[in-house]
PDB file of N, CA and C in Angstrom:
ATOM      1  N   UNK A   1     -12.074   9.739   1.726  1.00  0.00           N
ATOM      2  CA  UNK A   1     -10.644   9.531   1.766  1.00  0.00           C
ATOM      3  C   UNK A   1     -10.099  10.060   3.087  1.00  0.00           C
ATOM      4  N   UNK A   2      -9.179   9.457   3.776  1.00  0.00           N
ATOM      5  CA  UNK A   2      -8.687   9.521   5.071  1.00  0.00           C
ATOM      6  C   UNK A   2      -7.419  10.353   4.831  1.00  0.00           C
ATOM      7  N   UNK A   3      -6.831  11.286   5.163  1.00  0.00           N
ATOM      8  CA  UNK A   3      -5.951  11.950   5.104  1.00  0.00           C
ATOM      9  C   UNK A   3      -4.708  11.238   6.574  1.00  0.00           C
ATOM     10  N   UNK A   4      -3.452  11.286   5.510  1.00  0.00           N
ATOM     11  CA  UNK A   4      -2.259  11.031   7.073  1.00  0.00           C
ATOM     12  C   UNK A   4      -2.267  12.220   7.830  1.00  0.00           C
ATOM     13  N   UNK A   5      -2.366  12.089   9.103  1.00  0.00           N
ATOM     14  CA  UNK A   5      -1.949  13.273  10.010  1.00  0.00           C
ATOM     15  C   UNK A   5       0.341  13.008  10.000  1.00  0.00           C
ATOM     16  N   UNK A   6       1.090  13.981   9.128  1.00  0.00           N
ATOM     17  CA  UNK A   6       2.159  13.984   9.218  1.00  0.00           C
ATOM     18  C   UNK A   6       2.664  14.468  10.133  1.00  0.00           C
ATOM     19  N   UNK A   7       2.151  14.937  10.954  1.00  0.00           N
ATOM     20  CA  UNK A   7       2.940  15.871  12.346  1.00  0.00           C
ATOM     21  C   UNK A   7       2.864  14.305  13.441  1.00  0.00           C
ATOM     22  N   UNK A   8       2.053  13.814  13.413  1.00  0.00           N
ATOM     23  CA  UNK A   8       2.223  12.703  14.112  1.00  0.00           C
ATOM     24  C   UNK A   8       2.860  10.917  13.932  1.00  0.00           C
ATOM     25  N   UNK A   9       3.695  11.360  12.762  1.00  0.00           N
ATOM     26  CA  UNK A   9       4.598  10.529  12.457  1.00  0.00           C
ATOM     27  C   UNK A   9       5.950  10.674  12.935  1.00  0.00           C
ATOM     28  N   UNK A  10       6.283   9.675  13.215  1.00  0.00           N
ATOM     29  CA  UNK A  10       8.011   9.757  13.917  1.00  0.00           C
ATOM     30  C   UNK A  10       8.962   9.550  12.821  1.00  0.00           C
ATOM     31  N   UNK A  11      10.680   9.437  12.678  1.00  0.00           N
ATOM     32  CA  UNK A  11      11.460  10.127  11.762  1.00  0.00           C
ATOM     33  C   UNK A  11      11.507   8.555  10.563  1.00  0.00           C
ATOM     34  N   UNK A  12      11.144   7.332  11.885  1.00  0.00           N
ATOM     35  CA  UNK A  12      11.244   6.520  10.353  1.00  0.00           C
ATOM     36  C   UNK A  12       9.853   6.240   9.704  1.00  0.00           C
ATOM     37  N   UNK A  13       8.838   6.542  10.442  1.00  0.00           N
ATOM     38  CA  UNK A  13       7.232   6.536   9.573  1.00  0.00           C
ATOM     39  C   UNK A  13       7.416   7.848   8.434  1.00  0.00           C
ATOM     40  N   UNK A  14       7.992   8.726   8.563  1.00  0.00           N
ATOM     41  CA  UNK A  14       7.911   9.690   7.518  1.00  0.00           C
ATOM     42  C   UNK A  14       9.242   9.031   6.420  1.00  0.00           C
ATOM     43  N   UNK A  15      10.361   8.315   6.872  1.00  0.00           N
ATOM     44  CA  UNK A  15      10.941   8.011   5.772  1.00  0.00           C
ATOM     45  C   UNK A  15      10.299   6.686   5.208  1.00  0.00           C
ATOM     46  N   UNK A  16       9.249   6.368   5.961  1.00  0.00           N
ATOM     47  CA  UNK A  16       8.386   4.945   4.922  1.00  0.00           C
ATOM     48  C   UNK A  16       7.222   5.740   4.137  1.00  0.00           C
ATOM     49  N   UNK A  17       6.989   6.548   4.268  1.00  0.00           N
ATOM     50  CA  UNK A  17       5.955   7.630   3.499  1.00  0.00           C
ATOM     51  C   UNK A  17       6.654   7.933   2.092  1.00  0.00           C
ATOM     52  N   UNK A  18       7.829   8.159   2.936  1.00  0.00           N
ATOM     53  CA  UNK A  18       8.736   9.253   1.450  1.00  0.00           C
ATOM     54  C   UNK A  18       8.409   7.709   0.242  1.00  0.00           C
ATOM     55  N   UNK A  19       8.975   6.711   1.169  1.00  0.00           N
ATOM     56  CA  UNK A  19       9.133   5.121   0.254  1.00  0.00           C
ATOM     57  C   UNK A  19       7.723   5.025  -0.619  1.00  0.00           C
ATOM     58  N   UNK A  20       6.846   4.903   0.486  1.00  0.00           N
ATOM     59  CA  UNK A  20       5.426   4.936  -0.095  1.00  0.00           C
ATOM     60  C   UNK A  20       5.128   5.723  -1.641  1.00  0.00           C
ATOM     61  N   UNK A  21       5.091   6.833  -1.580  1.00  0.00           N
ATOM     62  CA  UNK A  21       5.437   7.885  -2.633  1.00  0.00           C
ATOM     63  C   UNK A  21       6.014   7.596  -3.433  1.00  0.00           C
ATOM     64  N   UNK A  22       7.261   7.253  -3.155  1.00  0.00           N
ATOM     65  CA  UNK A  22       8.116   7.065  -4.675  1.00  0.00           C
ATOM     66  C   UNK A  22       7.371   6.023  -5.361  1.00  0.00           C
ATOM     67  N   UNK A  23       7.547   4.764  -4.652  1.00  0.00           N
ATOM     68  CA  UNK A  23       6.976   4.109  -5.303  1.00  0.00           C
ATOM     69  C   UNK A  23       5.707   4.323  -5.911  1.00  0.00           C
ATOM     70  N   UNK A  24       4.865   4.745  -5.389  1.00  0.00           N
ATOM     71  CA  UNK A  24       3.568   5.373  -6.119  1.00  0.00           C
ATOM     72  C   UNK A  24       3.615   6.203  -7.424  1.00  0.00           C
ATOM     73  N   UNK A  25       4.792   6.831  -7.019  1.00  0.00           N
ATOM     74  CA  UNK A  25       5.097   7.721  -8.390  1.00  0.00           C
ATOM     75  C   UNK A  25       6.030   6.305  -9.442  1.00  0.00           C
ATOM     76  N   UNK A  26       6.692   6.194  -8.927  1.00  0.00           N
ATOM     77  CA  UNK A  26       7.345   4.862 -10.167  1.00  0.00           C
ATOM     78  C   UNK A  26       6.767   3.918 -10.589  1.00  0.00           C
ATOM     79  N   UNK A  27       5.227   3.391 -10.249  1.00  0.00           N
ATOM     80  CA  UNK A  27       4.734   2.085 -10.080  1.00  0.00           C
ATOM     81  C   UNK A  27       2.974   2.570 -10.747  1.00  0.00           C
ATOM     82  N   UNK A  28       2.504   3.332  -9.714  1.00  0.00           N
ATOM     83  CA  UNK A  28       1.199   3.480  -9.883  1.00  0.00           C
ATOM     84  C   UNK A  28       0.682   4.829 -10.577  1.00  0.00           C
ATOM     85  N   UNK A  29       1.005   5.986 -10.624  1.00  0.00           N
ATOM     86  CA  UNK A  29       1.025   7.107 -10.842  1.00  0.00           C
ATOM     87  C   UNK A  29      -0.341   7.042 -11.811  1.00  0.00           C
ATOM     88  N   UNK A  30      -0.922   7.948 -11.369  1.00  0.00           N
ATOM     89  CA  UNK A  30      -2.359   7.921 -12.103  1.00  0.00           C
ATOM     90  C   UNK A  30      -3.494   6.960 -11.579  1.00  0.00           C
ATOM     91  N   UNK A  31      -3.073   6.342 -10.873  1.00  0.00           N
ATOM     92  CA  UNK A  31      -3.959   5.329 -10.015  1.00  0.00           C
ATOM     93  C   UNK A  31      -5.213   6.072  -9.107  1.00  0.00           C
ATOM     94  N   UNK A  32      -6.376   5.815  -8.755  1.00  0.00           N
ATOM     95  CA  UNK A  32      -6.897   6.318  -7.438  1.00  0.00           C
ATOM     96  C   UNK A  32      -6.116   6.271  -6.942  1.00  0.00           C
ATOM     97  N   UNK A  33      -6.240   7.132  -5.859  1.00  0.00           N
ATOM     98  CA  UNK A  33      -6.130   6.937  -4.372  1.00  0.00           C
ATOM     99  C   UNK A  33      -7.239   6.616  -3.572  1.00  0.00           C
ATOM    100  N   UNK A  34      -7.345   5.666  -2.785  1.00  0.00           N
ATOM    101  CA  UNK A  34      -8.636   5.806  -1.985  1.00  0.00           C
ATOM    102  C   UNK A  34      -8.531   6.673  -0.804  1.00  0.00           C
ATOM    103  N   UNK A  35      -7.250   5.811  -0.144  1.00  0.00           N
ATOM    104  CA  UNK A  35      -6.795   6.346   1.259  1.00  0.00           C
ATOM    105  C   UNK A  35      -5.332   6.643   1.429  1.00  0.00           C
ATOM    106  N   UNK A  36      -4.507   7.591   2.381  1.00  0.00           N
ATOM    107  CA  UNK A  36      -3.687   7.355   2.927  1.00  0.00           C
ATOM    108  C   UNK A  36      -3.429   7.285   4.283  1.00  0.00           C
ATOM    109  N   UNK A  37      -2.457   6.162   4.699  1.00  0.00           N
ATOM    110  CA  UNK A  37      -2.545   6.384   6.138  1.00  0.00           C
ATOM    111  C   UNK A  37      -1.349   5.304   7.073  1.00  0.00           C
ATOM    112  N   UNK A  38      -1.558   5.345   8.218  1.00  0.00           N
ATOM    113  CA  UNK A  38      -0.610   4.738   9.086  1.00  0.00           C
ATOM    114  C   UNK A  38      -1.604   3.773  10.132  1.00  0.00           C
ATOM    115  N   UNK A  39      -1.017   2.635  10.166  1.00  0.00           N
ATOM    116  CA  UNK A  39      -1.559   1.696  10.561  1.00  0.00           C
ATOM    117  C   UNK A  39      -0.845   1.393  12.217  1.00  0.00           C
ATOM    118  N   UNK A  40      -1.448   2.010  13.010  1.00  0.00           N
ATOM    119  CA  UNK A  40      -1.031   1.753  14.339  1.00  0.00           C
ATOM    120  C   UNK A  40      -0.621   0.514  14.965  1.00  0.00           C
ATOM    121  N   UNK A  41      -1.332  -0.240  14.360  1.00  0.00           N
ATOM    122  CA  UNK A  41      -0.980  -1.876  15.095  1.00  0.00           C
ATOM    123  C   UNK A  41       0.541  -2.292  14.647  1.00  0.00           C
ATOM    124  N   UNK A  42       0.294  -2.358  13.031  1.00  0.00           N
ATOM    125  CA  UNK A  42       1.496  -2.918  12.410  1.00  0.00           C
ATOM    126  C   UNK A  42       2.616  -1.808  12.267  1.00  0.00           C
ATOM    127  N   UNK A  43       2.770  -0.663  12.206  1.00  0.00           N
ATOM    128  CA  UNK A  43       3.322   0.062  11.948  1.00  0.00           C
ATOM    129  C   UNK A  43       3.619   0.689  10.701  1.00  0.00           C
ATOM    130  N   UNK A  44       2.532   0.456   9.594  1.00  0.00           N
ATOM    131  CA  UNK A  44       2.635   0.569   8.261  1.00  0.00           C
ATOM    132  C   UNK A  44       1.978   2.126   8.053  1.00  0.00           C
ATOM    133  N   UNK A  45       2.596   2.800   7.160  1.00  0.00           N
ATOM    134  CA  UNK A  45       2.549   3.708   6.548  1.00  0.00           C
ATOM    135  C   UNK A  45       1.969   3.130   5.234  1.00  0.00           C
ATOM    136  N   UNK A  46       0.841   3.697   4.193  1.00  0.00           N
ATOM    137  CA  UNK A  46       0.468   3.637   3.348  1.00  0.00           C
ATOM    138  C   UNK A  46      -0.448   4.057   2.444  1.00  0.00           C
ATOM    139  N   UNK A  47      -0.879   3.917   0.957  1.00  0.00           N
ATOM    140  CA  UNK A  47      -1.505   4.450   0.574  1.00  0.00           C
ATOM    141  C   UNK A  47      -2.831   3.115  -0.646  1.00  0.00           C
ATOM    142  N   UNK A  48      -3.307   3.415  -0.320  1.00  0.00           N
ATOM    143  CA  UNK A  48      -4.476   2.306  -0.800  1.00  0.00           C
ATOM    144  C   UNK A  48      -5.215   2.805  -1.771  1.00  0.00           C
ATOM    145  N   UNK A  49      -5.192   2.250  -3.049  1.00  0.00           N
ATOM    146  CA  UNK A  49      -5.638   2.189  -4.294  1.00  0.00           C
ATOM    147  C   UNK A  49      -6.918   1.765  -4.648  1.00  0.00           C
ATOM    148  N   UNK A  50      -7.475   2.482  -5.480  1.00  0.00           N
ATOM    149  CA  UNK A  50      -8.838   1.712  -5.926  1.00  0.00           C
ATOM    150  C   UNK A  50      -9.051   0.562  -6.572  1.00  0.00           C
ATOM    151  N   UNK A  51      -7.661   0.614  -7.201  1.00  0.00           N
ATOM    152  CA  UNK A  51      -7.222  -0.907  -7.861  1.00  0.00           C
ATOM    153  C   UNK A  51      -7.411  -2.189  -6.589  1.00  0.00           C
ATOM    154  N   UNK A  52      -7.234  -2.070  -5.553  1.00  0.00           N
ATOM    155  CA  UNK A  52      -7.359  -3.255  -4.659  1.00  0.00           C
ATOM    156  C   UNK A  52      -5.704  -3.364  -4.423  1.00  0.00           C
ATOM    157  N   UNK A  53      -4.782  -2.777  -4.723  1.00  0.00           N
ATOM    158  CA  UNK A  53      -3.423  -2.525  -4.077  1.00  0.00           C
ATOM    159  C   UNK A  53      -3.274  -1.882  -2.971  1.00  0.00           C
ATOM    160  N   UNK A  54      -2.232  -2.047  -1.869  1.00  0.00           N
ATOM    161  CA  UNK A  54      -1.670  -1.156  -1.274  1.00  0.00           C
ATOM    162  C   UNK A  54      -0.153  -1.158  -1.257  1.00  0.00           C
ATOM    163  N   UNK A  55      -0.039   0.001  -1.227  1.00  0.00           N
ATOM    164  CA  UNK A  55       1.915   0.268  -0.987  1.00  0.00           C
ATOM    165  C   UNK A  55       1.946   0.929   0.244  1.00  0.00           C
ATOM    166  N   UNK A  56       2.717  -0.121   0.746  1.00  0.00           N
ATOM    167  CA  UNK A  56       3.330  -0.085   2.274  1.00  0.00           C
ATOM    168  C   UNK A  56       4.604  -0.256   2.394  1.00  0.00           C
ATOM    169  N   UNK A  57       4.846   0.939   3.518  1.00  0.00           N
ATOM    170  CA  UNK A  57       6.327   0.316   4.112  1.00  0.00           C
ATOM    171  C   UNK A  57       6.394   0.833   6.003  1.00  0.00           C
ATOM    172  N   UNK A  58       7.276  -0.018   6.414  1.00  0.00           N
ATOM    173  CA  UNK A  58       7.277   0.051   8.136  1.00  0.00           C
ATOM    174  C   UNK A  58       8.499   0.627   8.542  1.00  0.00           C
ATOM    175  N   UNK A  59       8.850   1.285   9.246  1.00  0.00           N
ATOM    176  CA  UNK A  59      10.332   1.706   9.365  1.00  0.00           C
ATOM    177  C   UNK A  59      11.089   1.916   8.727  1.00  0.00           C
ATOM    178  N   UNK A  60      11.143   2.035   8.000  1.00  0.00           N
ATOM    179  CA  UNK A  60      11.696   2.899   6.494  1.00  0.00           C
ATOM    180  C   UNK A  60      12.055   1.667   5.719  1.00  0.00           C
ATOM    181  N   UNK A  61      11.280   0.806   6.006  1.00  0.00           N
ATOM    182  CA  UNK A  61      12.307  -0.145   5.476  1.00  0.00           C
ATOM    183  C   UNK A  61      11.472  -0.728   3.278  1.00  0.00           C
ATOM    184  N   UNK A  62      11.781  -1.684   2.698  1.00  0.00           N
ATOM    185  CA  UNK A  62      11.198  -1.527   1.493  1.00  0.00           C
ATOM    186  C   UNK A  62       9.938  -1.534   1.269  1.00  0.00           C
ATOM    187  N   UNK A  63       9.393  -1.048   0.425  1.00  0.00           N
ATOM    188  CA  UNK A  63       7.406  -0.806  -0.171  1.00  0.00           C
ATOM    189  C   UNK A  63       7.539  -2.280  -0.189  1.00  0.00           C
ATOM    190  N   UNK A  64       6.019  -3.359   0.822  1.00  0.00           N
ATOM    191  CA  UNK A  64       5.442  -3.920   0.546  1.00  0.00           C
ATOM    192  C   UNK A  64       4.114  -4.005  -0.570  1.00  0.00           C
ATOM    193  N   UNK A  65       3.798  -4.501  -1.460  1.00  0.00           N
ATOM    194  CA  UNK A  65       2.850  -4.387  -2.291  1.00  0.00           C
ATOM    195  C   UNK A  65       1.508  -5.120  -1.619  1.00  0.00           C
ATOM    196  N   UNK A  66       0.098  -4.818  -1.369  1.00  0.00           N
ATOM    197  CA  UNK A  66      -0.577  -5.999  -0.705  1.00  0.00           C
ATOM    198  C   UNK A  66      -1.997  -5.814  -1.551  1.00  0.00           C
ATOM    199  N   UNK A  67      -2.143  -7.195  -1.702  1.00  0.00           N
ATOM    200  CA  UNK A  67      -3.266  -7.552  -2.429  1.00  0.00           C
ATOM    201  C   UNK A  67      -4.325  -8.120  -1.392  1.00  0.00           C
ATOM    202  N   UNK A  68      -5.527  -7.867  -0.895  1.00  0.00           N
ATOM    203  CA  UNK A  68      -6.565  -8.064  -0.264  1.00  0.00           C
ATOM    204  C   UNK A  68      -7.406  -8.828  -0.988  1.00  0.00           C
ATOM    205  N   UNK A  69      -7.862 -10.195  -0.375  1.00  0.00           N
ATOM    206  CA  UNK A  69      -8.678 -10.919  -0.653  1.00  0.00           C
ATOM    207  C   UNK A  69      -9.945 -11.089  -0.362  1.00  0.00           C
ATOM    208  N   UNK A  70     -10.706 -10.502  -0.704  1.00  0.00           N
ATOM    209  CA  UNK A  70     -12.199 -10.389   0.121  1.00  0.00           C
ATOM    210  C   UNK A  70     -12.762 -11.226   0.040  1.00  0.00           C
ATOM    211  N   UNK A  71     -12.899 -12.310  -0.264  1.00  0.00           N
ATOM    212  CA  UNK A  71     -13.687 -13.467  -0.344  1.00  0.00           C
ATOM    213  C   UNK A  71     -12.951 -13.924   0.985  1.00  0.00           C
ATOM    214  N   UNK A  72     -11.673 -14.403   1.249  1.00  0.00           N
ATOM    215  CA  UNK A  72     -10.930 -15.062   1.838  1.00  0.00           C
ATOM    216  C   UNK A  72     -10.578 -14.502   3.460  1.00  0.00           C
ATOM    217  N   UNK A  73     -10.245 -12.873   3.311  1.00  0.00           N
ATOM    218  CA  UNK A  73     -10.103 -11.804   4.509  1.00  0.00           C
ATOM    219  C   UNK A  73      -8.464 -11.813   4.056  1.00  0.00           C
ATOM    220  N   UNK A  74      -7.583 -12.829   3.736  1.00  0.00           N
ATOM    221  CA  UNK A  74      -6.403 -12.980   3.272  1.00  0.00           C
ATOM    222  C   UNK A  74      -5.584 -11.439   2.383  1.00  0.00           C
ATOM    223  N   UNK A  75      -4.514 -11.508   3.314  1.00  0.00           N
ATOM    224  CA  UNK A  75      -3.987 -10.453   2.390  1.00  0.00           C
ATOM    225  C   UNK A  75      -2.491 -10.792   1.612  1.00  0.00           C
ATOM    226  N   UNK A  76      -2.253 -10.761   0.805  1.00  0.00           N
ATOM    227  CA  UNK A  76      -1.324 -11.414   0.103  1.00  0.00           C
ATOM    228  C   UNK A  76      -0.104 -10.176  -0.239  1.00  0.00           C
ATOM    229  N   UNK A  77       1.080 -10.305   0.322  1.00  0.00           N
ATOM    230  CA  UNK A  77       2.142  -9.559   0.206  1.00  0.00           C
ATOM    231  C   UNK A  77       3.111 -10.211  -0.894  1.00  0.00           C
ATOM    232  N   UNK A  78       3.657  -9.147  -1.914  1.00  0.00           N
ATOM    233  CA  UNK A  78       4.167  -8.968  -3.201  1.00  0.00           C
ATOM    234  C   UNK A  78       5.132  -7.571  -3.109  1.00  0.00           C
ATOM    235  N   UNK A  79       6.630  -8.776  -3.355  1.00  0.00           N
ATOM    236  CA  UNK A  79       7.729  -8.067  -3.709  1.00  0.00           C
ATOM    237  C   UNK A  79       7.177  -6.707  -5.077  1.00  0.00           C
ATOM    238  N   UNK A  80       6.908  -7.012  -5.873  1.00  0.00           N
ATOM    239  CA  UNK A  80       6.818  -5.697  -6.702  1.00  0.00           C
ATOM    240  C   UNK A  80       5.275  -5.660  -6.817  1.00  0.00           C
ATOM    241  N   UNK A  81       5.254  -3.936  -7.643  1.00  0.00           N
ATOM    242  CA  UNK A  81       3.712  -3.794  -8.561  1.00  0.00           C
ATOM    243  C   UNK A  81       3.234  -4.508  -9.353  1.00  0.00           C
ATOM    244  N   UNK A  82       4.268  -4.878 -10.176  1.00  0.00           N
ATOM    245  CA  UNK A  82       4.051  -5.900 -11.423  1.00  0.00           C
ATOM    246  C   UNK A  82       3.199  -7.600 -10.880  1.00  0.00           C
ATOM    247  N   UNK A  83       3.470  -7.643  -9.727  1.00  0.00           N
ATOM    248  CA  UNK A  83       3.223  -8.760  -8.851  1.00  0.00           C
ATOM    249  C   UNK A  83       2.073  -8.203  -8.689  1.00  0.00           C
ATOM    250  N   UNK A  84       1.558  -7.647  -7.887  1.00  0.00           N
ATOM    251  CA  UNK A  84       0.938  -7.444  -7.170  1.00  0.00           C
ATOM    252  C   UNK A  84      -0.401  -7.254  -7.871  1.00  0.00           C
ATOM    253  N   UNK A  85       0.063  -6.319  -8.981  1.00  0.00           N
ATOM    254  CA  UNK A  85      -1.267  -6.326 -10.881  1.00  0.00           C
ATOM    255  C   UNK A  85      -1.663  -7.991 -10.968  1.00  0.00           C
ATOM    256  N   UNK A  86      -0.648  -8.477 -10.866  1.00  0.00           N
ATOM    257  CA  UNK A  86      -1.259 -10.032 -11.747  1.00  0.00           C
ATOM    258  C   UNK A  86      -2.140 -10.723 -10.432  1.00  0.00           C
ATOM    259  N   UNK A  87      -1.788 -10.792  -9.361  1.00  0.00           N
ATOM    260  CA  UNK A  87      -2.272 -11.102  -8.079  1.00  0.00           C
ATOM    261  C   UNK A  87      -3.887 -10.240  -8.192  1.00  0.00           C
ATOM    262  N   UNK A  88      -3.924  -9.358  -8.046  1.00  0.00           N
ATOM    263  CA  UNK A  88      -5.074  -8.729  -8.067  1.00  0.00           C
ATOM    264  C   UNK A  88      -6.080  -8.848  -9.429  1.00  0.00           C
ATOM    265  N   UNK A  89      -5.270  -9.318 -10.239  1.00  0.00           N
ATOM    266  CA  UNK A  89      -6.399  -9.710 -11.245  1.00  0.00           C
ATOM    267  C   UNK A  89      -6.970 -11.200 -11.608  1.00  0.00           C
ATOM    268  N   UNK A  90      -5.915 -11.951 -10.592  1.00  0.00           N
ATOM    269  CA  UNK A  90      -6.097 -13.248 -10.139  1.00  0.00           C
ATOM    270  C   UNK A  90      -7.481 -13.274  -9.146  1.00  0.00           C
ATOM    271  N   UNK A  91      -7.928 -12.581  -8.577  1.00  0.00           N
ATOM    272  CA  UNK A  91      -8.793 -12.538  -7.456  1.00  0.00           C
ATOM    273  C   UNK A  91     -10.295 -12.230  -8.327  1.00  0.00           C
ATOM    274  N   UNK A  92      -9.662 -11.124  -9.141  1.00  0.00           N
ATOM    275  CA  UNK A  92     -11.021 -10.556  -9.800  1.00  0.00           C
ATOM    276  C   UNK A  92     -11.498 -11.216 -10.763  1.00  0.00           C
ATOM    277  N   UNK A  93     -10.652 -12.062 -11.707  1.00  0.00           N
ATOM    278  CA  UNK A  93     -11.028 -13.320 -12.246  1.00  0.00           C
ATOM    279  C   UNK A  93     -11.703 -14.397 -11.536  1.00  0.00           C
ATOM    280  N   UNK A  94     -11.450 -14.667 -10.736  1.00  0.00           N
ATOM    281  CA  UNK A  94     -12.299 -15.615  -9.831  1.00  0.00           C
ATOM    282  C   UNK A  94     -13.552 -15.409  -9.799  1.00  0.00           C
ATOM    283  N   UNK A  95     -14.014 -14.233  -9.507  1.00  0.00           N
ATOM    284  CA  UNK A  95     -15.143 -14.089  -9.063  1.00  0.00           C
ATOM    285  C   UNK A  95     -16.355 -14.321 -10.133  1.00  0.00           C
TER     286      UNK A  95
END
């Protein structure tokens, strides 16, 4: 598991963290964690689930939900958790 370095977040990556969190606590709570972390390219703050979820957000702005497609490389972005559950069990059914 990858730990966020928080000292090296700026004032709106730490208010997409705080986002991250809540939602984690309102949505997933009890979930793995695999990872948390900040994504330099895109600017995403997040925390990645063993479920095959991630909750993201960029500039403080709202938690993206993202479902990863490994067959495909495709990553599929979802307004809520509830989305994002059925999406991810859409994938694992497939297989």
């Amino acid at each position: 598991m990858q730990n966020l370095d928080l000292s090296k977040l700026g004032s709106s990556d730490l208010l997409s963290y705080e986002i991250v969190l809540r939602e984690y606590n309102n949505n997933a709570r009890g979930e793995e964690i695999m990872e948390t972390g900040f994504n330099t390219s895109s600017g995403y703050v997040y925390i990645a689930l063993e479920n095959g979820i991630q909750i993201a957000s960029c500039f403080g702005q709202d938690a993206d939900f993202i479902v990863y497609d490994y067959e495909t490389g495709e990553e599929h972005f979802c307004d809520t958790y509830e989305e994002a559950q059925h999406t991810a069990m859409g994938y694992s059914n497939a297989e």
